[in-house]
N, C-alpha and C. Protein backbone atom coordinates (compact mmCIF):
# COMPACT_ATOMS: atom_id res chain seq x y z
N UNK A 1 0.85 -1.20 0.00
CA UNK A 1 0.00 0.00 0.00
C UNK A 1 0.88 1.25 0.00
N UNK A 2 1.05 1.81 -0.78
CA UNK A 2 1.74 3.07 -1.16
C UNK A 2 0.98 4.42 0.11
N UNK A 3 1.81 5.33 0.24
CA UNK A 3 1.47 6.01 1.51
C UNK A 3 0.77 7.32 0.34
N UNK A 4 -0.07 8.30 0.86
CA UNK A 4 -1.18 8.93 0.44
C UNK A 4 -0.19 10.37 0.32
N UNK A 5 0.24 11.08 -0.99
CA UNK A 5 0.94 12.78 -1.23
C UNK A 5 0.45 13.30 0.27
N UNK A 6 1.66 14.26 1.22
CA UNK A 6 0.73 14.86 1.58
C UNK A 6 0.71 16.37 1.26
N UNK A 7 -0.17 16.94 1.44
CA UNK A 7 -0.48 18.02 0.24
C UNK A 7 0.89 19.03 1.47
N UNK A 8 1.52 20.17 -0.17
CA UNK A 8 2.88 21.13 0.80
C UNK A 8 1.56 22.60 0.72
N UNK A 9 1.17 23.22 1.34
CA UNK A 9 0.62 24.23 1.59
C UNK A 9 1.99 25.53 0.65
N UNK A 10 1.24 26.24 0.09
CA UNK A 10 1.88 27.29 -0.94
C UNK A 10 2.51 28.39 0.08
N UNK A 11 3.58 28.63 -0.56
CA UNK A 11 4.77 29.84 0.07
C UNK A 11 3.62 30.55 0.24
N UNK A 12 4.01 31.60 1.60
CA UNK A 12 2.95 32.31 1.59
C UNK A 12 3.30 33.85 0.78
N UNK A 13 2.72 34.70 0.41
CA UNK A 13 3.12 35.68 -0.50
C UNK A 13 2.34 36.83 0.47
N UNK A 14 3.92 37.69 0.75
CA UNK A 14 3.85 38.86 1.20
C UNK A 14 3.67 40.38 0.70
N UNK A 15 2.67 41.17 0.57
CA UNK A 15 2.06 41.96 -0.07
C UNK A 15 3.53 43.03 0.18
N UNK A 16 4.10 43.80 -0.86
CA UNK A 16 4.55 44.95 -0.51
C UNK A 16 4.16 45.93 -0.14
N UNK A 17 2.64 45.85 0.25
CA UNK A 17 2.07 47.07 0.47
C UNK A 17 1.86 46.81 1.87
N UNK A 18 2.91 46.37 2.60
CA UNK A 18 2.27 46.20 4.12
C UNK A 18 3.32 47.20 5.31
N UNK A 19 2.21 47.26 6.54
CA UNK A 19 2.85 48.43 7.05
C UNK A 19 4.33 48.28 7.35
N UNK A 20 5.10 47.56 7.28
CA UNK A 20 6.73 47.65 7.70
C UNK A 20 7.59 48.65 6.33
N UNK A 21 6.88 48.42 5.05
CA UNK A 21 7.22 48.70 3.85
C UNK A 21 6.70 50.60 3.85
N UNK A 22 5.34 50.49 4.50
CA UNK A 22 5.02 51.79 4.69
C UNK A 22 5.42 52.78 5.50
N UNK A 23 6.02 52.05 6.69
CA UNK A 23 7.14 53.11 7.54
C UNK A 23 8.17 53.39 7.14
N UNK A 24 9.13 52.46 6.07
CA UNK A 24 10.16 52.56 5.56
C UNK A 24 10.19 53.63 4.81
N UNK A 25 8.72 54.11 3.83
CA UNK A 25 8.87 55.32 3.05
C UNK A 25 8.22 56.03 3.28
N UNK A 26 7.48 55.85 4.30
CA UNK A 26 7.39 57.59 5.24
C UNK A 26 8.96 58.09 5.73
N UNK A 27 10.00 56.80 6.30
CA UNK A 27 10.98 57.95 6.71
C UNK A 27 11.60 58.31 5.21
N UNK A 28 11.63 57.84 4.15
CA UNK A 28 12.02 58.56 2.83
C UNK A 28 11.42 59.44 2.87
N UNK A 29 9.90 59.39 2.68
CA UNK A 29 9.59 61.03 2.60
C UNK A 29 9.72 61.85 3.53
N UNK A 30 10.03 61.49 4.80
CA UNK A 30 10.67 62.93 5.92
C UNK A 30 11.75 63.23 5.39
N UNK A 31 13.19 62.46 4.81
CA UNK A 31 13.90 63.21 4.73
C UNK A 31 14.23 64.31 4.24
N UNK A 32 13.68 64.50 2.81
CA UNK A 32 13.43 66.14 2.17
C UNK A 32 13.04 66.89 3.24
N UNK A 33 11.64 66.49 4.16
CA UNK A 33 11.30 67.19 5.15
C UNK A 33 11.85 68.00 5.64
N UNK A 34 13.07 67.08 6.58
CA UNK A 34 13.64 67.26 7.70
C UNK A 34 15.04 68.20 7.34
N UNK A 35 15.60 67.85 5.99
CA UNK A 35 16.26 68.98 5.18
C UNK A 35 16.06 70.06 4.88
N UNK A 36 14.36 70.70 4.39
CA UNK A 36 14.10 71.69 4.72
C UNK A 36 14.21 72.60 6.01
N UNK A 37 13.88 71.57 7.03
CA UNK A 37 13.49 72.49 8.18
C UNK A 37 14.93 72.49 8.70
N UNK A 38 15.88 71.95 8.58
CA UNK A 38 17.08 72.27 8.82
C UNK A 38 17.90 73.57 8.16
N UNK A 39 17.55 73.67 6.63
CA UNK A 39 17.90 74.31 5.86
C UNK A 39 17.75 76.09 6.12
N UNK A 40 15.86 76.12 6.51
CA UNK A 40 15.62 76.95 6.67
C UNK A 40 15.93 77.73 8.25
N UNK A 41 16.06 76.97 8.51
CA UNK A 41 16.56 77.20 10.43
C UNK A 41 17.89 77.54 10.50
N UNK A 42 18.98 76.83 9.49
CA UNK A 42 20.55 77.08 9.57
C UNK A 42 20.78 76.93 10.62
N UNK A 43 20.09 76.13 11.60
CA UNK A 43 20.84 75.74 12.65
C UNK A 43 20.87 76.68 13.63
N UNK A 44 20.28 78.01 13.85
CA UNK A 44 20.16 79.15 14.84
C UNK A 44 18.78 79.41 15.15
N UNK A 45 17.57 79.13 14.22
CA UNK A 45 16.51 79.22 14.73
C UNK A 45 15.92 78.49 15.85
N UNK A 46 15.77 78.67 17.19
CA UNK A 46 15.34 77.36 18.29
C UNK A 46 14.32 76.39 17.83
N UNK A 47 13.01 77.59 17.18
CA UNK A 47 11.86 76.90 17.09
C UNK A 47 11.84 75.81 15.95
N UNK A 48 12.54 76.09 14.91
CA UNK A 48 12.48 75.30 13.91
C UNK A 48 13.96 73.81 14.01
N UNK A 49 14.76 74.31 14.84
CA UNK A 49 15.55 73.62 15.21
C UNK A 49 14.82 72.16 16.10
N UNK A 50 14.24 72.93 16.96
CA UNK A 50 13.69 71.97 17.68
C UNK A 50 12.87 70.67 16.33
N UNK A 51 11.77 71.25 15.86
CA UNK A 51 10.84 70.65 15.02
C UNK A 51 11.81 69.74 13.96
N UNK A 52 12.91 70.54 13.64
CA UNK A 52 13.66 69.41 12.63
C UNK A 52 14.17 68.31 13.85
N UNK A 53 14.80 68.58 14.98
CA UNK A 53 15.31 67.74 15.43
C UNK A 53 13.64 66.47 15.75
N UNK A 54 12.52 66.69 16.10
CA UNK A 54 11.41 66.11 16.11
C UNK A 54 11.34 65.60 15.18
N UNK A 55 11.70 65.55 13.76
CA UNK A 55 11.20 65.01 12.64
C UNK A 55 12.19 64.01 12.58
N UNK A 56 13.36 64.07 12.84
CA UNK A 56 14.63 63.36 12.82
C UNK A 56 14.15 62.48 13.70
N UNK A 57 13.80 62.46 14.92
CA UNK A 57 13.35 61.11 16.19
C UNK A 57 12.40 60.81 15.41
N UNK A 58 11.06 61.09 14.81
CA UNK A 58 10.28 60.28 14.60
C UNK A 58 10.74 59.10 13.64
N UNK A 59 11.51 60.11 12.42
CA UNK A 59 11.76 59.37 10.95
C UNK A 59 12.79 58.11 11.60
N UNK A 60 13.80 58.47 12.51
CA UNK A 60 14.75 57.20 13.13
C UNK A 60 13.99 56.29 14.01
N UNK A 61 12.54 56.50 14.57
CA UNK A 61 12.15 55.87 15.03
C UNK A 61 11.22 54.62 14.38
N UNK A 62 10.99 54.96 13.08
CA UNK A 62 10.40 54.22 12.29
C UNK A 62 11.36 53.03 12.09
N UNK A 63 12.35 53.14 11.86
CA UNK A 63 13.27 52.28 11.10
C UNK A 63 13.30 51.09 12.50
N UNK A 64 13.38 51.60 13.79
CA UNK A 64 13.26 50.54 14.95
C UNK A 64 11.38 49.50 14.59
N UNK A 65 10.90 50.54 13.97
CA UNK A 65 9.31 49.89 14.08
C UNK A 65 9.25 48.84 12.90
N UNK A 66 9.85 49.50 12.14
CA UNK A 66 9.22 48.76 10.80
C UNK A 66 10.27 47.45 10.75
N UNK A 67 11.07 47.56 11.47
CA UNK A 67 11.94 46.14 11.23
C UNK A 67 11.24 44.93 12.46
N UNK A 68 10.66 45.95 13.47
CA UNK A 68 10.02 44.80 14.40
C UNK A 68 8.81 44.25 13.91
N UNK A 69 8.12 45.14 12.83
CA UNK A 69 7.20 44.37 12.70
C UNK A 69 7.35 43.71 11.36
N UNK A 70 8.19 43.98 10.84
CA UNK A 70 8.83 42.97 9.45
C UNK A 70 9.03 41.80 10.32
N UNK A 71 9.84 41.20 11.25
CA UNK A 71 10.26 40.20 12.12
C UNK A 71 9.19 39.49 12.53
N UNK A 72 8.31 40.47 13.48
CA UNK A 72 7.50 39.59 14.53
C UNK A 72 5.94 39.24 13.02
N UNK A 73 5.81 40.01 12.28
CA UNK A 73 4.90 39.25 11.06
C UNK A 73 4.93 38.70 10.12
N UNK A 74 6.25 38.48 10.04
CA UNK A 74 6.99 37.78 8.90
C UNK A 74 6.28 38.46 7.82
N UNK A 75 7.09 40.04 7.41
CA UNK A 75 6.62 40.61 6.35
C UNK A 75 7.57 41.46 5.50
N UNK A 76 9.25 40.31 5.90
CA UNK A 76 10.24 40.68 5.20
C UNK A 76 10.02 40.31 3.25
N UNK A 77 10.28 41.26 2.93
CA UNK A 77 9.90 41.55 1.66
C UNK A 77 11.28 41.79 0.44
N UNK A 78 11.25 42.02 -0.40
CA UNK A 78 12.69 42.20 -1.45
C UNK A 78 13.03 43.81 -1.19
N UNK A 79 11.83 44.78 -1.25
CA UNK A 79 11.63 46.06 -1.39
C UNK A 79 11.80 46.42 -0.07
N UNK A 80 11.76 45.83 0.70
CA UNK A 80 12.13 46.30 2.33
C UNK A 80 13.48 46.18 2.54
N UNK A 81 14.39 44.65 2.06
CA UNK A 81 15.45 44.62 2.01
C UNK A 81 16.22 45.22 1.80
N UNK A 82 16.08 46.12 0.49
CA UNK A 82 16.67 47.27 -0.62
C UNK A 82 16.68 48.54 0.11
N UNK A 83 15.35 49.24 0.31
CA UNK A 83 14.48 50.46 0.71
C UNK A 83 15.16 50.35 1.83
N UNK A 84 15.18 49.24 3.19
CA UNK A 84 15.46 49.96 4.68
C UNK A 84 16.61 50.56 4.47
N UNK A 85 17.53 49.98 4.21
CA UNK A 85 18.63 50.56 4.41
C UNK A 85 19.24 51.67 3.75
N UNK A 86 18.52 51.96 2.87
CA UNK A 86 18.91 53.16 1.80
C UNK A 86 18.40 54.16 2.53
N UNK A 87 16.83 54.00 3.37
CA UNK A 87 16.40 54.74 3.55
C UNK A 87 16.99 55.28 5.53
N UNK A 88 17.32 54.74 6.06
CA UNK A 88 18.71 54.43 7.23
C UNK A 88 20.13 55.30 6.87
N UNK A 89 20.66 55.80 5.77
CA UNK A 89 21.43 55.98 5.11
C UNK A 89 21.31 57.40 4.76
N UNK A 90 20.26 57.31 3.90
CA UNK A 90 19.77 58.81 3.42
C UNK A 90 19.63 59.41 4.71
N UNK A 91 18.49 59.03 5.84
CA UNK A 91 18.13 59.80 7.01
C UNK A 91 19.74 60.70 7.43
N UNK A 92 20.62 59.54 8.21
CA UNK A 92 21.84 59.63 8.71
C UNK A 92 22.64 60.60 7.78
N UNK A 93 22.88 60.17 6.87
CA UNK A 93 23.80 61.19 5.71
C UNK A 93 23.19 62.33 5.52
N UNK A 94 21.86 62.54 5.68
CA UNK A 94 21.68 63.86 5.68
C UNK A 94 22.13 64.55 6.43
N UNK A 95 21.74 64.35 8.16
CA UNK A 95 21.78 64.73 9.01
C UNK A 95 23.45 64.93 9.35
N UNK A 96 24.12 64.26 8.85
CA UNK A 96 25.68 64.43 9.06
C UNK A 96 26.01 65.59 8.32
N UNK A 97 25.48 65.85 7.37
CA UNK A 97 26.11 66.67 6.00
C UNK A 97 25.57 67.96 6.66
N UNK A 98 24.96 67.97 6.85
CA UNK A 98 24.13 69.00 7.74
C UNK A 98 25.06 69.94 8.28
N UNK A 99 24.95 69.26 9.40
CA UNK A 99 26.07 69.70 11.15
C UNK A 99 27.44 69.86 10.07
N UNK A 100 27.89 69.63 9.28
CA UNK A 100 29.30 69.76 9.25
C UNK A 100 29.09 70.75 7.76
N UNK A 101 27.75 70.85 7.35
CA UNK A 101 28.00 72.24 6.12
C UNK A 101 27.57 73.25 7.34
N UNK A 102 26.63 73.29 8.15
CA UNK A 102 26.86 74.52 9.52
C UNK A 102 28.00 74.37 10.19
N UNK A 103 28.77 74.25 10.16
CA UNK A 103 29.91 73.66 11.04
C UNK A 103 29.87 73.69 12.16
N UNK A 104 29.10 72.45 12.81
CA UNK A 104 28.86 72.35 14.36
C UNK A 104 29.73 70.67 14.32
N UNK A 105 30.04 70.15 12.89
CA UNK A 105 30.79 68.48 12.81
C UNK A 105 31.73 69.16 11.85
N UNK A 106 32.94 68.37 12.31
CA UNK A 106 34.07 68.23 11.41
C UNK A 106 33.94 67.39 10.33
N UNK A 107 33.99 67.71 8.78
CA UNK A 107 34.10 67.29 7.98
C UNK A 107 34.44 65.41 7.82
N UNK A 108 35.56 65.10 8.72
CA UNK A 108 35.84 64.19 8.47
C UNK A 108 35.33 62.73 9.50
N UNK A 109 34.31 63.94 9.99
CA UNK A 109 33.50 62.96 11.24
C UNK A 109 32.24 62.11 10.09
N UNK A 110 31.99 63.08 9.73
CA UNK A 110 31.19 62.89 8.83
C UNK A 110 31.49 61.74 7.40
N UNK A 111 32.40 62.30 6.76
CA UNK A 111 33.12 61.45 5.87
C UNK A 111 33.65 60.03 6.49
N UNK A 112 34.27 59.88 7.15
CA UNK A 112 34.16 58.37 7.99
C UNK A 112 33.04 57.84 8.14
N UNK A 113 32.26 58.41 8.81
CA UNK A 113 30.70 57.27 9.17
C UNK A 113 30.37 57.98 7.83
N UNK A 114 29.96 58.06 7.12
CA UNK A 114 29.19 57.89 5.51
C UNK A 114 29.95 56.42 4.95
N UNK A 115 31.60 56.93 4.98
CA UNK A 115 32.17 55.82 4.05
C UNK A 115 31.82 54.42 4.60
N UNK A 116 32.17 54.47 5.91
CA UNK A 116 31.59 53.45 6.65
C UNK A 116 30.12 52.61 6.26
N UNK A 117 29.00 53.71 6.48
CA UNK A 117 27.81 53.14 6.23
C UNK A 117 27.32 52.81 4.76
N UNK A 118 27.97 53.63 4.00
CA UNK A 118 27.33 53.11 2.16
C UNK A 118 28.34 51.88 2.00
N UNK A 119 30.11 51.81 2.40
CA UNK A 119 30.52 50.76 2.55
C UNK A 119 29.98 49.42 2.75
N UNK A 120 29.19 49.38 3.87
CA UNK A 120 28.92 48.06 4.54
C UNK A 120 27.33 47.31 3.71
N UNK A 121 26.87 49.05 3.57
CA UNK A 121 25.57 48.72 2.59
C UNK A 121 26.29 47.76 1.27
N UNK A 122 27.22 48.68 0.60
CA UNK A 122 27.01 47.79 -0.53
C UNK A 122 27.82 46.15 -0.44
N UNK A 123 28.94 46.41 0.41
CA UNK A 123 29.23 44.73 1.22
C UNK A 123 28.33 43.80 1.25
N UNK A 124 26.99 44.36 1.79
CA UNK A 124 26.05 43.16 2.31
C UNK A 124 25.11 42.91 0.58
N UNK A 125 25.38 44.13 0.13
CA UNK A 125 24.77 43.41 -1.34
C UNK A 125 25.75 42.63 -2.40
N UNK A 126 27.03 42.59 -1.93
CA UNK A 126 28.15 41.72 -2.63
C UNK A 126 27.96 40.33 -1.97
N UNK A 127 27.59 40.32 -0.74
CA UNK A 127 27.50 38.76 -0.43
C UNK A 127 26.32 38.23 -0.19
N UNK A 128 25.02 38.73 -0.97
CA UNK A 128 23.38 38.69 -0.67
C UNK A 128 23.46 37.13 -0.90
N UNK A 129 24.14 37.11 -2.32
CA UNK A 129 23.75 35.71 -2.92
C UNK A 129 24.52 34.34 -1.85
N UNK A 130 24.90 34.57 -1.15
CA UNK A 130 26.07 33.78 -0.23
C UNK A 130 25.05 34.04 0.80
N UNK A 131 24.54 34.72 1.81
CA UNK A 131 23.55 34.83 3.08
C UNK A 131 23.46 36.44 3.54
N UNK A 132 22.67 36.53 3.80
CA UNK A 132 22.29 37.63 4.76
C UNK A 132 23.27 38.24 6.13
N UNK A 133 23.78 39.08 6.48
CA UNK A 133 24.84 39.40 7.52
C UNK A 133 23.54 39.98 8.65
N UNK A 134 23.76 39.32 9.67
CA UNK A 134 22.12 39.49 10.36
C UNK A 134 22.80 41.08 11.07
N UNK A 135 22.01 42.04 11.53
CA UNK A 135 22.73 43.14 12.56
C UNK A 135 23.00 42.59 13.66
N UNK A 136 24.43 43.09 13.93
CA UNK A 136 24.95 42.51 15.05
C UNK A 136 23.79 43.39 16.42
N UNK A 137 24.67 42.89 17.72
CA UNK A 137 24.68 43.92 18.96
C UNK A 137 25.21 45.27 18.80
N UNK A 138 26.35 45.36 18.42
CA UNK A 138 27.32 46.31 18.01
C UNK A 138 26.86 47.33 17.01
N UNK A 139 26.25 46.78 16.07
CA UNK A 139 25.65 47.23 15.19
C UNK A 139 24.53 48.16 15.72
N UNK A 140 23.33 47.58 16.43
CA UNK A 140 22.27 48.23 16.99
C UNK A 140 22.73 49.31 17.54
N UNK A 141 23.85 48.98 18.59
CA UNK A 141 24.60 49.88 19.62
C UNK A 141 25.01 51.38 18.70
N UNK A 142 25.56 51.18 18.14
CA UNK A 142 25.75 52.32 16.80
C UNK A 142 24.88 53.15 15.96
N UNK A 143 24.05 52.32 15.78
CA UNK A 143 22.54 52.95 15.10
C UNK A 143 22.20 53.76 16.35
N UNK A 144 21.97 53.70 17.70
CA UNK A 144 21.36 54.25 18.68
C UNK A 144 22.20 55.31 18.92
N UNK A 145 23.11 55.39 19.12
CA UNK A 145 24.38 56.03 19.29
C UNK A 145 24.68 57.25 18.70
N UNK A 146 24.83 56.69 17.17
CA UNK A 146 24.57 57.87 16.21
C UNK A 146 22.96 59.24 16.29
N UNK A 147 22.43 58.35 16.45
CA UNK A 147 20.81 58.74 16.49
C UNK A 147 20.74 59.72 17.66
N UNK A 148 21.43 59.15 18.50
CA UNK A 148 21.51 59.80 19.78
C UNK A 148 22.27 61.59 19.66
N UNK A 149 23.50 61.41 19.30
CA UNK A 149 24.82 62.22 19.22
C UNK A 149 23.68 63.36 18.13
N UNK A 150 23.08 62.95 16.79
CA UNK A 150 22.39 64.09 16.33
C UNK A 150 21.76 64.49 16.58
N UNK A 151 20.48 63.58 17.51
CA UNK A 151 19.23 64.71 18.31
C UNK A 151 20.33 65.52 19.14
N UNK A 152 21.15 65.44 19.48
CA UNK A 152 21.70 66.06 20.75
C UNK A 152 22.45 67.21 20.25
N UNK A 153 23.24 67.18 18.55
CA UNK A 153 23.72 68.25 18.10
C UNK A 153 22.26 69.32 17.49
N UNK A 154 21.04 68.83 16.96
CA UNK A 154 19.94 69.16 16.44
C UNK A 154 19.16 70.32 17.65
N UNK A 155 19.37 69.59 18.73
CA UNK A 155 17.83 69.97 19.73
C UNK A 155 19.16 71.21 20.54
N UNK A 156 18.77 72.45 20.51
CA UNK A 156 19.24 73.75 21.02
C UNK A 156 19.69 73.43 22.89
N UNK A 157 20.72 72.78 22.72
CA UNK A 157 21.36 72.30 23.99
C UNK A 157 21.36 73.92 24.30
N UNK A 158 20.83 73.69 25.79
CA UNK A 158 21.85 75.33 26.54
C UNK A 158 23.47 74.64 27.21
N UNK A 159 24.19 75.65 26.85
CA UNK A 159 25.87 75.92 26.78
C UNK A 159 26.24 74.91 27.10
N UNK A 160 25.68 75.22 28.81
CA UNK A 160 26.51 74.23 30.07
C UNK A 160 26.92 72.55 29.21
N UNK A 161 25.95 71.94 29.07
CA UNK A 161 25.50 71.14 28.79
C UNK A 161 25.64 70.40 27.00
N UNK A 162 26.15 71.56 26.39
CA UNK A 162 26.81 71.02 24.66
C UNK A 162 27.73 70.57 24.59
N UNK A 163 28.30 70.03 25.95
CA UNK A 163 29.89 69.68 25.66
C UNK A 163 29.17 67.94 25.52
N UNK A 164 28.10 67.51 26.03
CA UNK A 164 27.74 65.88 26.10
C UNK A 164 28.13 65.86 24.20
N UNK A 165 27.38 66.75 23.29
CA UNK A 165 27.44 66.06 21.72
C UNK A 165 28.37 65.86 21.58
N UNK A 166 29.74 66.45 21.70
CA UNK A 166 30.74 65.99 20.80
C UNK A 166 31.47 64.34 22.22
N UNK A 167 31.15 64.39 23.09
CA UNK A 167 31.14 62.94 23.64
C UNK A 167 30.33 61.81 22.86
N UNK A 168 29.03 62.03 22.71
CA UNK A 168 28.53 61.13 22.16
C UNK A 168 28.87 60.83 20.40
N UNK A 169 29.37 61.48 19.74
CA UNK A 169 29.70 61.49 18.85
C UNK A 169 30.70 60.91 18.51
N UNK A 170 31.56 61.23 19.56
CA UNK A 170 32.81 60.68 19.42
C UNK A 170 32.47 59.10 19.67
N UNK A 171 31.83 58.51 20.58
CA UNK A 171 31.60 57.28 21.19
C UNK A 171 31.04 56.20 19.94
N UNK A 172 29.70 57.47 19.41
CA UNK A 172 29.25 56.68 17.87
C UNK A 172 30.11 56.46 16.71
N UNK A 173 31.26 57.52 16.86
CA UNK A 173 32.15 57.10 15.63
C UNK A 173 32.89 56.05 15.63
N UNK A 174 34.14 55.87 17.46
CA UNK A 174 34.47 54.85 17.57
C UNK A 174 33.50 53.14 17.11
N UNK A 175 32.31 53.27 17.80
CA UNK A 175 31.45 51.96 17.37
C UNK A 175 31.03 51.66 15.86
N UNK A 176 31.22 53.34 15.58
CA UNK A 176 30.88 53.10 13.78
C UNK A 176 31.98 52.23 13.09
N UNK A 177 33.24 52.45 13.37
CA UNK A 177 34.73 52.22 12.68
C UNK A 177 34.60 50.45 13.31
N UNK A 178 34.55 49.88 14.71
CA UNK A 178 34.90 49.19 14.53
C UNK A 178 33.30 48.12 14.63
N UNK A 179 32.61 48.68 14.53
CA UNK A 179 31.47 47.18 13.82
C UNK A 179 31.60 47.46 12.49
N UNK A 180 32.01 48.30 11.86
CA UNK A 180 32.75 48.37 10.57
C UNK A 180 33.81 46.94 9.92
N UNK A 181 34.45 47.17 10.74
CA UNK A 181 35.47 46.36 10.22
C UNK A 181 34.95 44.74 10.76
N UNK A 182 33.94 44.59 11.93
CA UNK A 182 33.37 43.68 11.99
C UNK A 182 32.50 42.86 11.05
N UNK A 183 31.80 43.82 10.49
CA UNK A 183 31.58 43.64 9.48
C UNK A 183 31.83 42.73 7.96
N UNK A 184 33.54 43.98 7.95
CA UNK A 184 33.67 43.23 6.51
C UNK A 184 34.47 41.74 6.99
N UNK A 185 34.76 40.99 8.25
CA UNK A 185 35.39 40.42 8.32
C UNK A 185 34.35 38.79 8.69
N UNK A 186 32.95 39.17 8.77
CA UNK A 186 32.02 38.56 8.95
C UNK A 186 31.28 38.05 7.87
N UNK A 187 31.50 38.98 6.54
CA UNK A 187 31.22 39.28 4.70
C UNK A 187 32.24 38.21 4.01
N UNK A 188 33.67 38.52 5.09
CA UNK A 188 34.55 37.51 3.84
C UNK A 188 34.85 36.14 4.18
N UNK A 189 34.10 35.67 5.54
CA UNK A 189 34.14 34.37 6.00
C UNK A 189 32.84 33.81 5.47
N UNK A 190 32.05 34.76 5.45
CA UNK A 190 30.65 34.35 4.85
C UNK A 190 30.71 33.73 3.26
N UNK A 191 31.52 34.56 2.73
CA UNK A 191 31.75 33.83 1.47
C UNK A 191 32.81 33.32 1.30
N UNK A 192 34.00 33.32 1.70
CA UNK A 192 34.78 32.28 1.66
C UNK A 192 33.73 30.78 2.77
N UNK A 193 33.19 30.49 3.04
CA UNK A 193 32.79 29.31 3.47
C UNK A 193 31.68 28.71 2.38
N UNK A 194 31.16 29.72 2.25
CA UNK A 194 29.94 29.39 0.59
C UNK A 194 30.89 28.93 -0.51
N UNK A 195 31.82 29.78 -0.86
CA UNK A 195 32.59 29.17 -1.88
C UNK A 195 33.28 27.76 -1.87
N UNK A 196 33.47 27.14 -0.47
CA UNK A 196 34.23 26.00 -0.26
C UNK A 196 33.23 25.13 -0.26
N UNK A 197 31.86 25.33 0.24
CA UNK A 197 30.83 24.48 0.22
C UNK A 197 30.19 24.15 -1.50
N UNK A 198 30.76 25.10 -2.11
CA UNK A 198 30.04 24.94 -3.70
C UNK A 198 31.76 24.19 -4.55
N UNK A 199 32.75 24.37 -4.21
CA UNK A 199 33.79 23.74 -4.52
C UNK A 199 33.64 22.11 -4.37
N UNK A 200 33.06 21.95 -3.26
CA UNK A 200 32.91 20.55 -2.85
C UNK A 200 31.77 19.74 -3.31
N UNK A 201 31.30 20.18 -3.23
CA UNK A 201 30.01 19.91 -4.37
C UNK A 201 28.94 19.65 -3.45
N UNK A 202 28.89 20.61 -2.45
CA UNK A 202 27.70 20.97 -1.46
C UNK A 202 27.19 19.72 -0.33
N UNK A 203 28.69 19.22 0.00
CA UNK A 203 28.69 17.69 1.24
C UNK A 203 29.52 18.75 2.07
């Protein structure tokens, strides 16, 4: 008696139109936003200072939302893959370019964590086809960090008290540089081990 197919239930198919995908490009569309209101403030207006720095927490706060609920609903997508991080990128790089065309950041604070972050972006799309590089601890730690150091250069510190940004800044750059290099060293074991597994003929 031969045993009975049992039926495989179909991949399930994730709509791109779902809310993790939709927070991702609301913070795209703040960033023009949040460029304006920076732009027009130059960094001396309080009131508008404040409001850009508000637009900046919300738009960075999305990127914590929309990945938890990509996770906890399983509603990781191709266009989320692509989009988060560009859109993580754009936010940050704005906001760097910012502070250091007002010159409240040194040029090369800036230029490090950029090279750093489009770096690692396009790393993780050199070894997509080999696996996914999950975010570390380190990683998170840095995202917060950074996030942190610009509300703090953004939001009209009184005096006493402006000496904390360039601490925290400094703290996010160190963590930027070396989950950096964590990084690429996590990218080339990743595919050097794929490559040995396809050499061998996948035993």
């Amino acid at each position: 008696m031969t045993d009975e197919p049992v039926p495989v239930s179909a991949p399930r198919t994730v709509s791109p139109y779902n809310p993790a995908n939709i927070l991702t490009v609301v913070r795209i569309v703040l960033v023009p936003v949040f460029l304006g209101l920076v732009v027009s403030s130059q960094l001396t207006g309080t009131g508008q200072r404040i409001v850009a720095c508000l637009v900046f927490c919300v738009a960075s706060a999305t990127d914590f939302v929309d990945g938890w609920i990509a996770r906890r609903w399983s509603m990781v997508t191709s266009f989320g893959k692509v989009a988060d991080p560009i859109a993580d990128k754009a936010l940050t790089g704005t906001a760097l370019v910012l502070l250091s065309v007002y010159d409240r950041l040194p040029w090369w604070v800036t230029l490090l964590i950029l090279v750093r972050e489009w770096g690692i972006t396009a790393l993780r799309f050199w070894v997509i086809r080999y696996g996914i590089i999950p975010a570390s601890r380190g990683g998170k730690l840095k995202t917060v960090l950074q996030i942190a150091a610009i509300a703090w250069y953004l939001w009209p510190v009184p005096e006493p008290f402006d000496i904390i940004g360039p601490g925290l800044m400094g703290a996010a750059t160190v963590v930027t540089v070396v989950t950096g290099v964590d990084y690429v060293i996590e990218a080339l074991r990743l595919r050097r081990t794929a490559r040995r597994i396809d050499s061998s003929g996948g035993e």
